[in-house]
PDB file of N, CA and C in Angstrom:
ATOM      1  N   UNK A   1     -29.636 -52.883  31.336  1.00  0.00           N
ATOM      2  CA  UNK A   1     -29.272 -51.625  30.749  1.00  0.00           C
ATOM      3  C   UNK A   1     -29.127 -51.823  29.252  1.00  0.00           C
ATOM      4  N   UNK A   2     -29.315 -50.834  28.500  1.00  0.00           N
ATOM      5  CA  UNK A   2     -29.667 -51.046  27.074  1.00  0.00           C
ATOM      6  C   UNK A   2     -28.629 -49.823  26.424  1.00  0.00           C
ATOM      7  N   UNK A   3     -28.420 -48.727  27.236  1.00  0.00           N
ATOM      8  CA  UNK A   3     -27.027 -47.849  27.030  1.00  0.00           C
ATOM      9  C   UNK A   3     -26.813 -46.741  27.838  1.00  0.00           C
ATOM     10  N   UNK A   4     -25.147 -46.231  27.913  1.00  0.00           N
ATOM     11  CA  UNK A   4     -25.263 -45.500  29.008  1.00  0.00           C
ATOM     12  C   UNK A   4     -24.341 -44.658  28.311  1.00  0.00           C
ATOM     13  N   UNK A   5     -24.879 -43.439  28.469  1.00  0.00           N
ATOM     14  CA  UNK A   5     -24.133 -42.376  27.336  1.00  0.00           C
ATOM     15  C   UNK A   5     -24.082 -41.267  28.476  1.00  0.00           C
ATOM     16  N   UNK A   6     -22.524 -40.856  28.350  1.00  0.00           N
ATOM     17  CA  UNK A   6     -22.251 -39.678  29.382  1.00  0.00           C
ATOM     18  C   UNK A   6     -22.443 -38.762  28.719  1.00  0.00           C
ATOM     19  N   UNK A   7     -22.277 -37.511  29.698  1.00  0.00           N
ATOM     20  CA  UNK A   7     -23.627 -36.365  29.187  1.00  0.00           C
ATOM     21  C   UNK A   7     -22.317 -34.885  28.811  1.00  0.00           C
ATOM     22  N   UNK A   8     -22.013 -34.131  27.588  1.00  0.00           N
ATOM     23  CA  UNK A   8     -20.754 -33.750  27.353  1.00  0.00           C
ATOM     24  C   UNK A   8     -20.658 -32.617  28.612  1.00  0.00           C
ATOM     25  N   UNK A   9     -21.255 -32.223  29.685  1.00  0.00           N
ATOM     26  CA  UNK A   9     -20.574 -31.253  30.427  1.00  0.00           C
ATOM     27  C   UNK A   9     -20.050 -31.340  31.646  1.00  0.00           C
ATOM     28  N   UNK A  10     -20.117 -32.657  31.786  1.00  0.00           N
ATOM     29  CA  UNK A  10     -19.921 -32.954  33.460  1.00  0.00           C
ATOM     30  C   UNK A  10     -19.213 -34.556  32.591  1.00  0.00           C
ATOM     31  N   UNK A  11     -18.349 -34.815  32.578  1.00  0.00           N
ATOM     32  CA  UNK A  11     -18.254 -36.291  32.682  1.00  0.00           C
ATOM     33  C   UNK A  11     -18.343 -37.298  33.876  1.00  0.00           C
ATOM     34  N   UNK A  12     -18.746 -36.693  34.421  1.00  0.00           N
ATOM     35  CA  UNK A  12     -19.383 -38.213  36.034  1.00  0.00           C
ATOM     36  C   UNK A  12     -20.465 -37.939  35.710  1.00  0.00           C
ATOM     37  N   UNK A  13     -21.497 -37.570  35.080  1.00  0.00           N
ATOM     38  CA  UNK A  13     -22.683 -37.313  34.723  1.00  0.00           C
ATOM     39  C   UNK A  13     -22.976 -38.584  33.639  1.00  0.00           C
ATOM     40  N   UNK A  14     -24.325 -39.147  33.503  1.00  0.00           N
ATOM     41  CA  UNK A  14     -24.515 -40.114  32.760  1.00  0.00           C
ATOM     42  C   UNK A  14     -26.267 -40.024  32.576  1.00  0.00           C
ATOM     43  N   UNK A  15     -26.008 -40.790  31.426  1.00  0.00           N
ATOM     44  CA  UNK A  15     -28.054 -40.838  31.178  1.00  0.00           C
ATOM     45  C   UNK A  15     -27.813 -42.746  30.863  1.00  0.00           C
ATOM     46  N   UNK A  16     -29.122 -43.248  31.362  1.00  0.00           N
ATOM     47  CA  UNK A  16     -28.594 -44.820  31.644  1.00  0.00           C
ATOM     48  C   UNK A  16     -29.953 -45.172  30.674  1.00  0.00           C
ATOM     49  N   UNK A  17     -30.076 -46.130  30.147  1.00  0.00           N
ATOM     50  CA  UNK A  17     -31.490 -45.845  29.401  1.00  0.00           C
ATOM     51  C   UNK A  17     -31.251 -47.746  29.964  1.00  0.00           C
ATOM     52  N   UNK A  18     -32.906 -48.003  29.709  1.00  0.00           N
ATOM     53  CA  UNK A  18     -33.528 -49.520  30.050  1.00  0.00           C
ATOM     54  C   UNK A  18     -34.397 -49.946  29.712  1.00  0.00           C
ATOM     55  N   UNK A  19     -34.831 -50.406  28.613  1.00  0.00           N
ATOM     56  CA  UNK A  19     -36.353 -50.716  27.915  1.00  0.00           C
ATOM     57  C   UNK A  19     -36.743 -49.527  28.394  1.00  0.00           C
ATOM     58  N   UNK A  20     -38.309 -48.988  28.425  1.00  0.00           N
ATOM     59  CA  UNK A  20     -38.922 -47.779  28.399  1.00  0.00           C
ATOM     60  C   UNK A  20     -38.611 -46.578  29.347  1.00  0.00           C
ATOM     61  N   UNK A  21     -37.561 -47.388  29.947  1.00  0.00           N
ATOM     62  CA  UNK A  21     -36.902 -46.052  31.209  1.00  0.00           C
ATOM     63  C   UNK A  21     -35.560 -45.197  30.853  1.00  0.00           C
ATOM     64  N   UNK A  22     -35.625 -44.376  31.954  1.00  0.00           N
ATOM     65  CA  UNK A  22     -34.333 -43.470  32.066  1.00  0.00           C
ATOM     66  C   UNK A  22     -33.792 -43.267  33.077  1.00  0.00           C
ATOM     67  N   UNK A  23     -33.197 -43.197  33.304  1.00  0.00           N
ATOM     68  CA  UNK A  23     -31.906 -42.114  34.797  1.00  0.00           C
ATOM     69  C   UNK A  23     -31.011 -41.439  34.897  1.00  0.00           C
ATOM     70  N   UNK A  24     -31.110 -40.527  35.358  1.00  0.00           N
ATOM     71  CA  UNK A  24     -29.376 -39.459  35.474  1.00  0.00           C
ATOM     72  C   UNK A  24     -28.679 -39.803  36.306  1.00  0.00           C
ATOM     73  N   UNK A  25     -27.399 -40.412  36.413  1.00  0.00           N
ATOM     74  CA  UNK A  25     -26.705 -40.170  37.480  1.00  0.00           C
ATOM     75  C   UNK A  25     -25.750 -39.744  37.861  1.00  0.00           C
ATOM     76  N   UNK A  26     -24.656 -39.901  38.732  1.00  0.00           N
ATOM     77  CA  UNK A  26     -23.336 -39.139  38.784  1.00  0.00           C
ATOM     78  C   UNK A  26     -22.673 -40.283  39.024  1.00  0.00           C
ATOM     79  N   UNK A  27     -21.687 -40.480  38.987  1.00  0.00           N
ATOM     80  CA  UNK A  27     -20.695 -41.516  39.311  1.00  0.00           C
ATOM     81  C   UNK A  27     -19.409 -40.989  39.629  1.00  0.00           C
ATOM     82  N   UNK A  28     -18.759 -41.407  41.101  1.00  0.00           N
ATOM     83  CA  UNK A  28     -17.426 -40.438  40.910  1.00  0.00           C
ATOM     84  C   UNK A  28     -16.655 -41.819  41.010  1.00  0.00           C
ATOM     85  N   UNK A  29     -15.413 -41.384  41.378  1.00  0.00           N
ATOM     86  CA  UNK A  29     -14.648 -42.719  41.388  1.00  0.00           C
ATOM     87  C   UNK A  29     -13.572 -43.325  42.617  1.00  0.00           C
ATOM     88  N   UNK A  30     -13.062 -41.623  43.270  1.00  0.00           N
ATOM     89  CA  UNK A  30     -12.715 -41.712  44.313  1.00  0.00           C
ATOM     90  C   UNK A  30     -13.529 -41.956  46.144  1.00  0.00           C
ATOM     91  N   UNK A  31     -14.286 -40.957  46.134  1.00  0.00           N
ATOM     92  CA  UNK A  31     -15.543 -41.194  47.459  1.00  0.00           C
ATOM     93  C   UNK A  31     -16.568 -42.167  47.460  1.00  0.00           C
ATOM     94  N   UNK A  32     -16.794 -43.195  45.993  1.00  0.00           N
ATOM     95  CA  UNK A  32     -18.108 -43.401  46.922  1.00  0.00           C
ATOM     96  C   UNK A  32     -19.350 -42.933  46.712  1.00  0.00           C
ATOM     97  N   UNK A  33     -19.459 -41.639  46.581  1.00  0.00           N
ATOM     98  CA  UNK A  33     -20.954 -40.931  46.333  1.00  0.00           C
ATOM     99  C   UNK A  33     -21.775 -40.877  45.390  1.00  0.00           C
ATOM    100  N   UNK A  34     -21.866 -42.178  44.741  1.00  0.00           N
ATOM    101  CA  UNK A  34     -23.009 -42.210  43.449  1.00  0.00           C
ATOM    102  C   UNK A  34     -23.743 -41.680  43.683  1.00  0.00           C
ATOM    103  N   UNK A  35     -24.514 -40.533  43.352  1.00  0.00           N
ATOM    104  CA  UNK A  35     -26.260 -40.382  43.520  1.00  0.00           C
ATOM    105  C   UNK A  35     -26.976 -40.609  41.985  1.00  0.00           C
ATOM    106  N   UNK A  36     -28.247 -40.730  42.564  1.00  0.00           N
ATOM    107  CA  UNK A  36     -29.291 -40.598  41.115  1.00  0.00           C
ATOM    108  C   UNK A  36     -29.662 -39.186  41.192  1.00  0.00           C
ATOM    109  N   UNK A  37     -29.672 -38.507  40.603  1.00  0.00           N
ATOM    110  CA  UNK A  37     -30.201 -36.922  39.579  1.00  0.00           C
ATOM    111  C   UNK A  37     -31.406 -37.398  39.636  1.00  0.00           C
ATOM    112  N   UNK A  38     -32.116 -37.791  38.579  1.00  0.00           N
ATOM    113  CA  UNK A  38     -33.089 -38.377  37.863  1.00  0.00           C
ATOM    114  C   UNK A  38     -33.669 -39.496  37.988  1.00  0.00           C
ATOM    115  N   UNK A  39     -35.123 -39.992  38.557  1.00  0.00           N
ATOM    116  CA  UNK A  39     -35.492 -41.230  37.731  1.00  0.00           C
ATOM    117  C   UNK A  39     -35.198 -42.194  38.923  1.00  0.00           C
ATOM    118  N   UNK A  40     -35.836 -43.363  38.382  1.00  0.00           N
ATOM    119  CA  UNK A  40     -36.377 -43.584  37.054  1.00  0.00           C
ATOM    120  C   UNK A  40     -37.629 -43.207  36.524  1.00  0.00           C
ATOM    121  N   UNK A  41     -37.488 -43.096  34.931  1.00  0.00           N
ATOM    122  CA  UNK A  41     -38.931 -42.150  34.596  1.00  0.00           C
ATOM    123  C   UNK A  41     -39.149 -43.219  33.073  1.00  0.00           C
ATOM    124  N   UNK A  42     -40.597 -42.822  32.748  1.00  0.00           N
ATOM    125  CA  UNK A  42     -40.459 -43.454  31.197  1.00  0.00           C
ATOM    126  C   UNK A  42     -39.962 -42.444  30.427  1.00  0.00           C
ATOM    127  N   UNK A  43     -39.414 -42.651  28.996  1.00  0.00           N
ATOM    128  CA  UNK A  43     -39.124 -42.084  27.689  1.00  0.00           C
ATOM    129  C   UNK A  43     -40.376 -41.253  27.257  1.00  0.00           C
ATOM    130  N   UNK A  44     -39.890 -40.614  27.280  1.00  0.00           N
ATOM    131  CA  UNK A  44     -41.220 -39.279  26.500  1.00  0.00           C
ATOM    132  C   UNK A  44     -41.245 -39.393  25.010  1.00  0.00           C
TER     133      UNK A  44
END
């Protein structure tokens, strides 16, 4: 991972960046239920 910058309207929301990639994800903290949103995709 190269940076992971949360996204200002949702804070369990995140954009994860990785050499030429991306991903959205959610992260909670109590359940358990990470999902991926997004990706992985390249940088446009």
């Amino acid at each position: 991972m190269d940076a992971v910058i949360r996204t200002p309207d949702d804070p369990a929301r995140y954009r994860v960046f990785a050499g030429d990639q991306y991903m959205k994800i959610r992260v909670t903290d109590v359940a358990y239920d990470d999902t991926v949103l997004e990706g992985p995709a390249p940088l446009r």
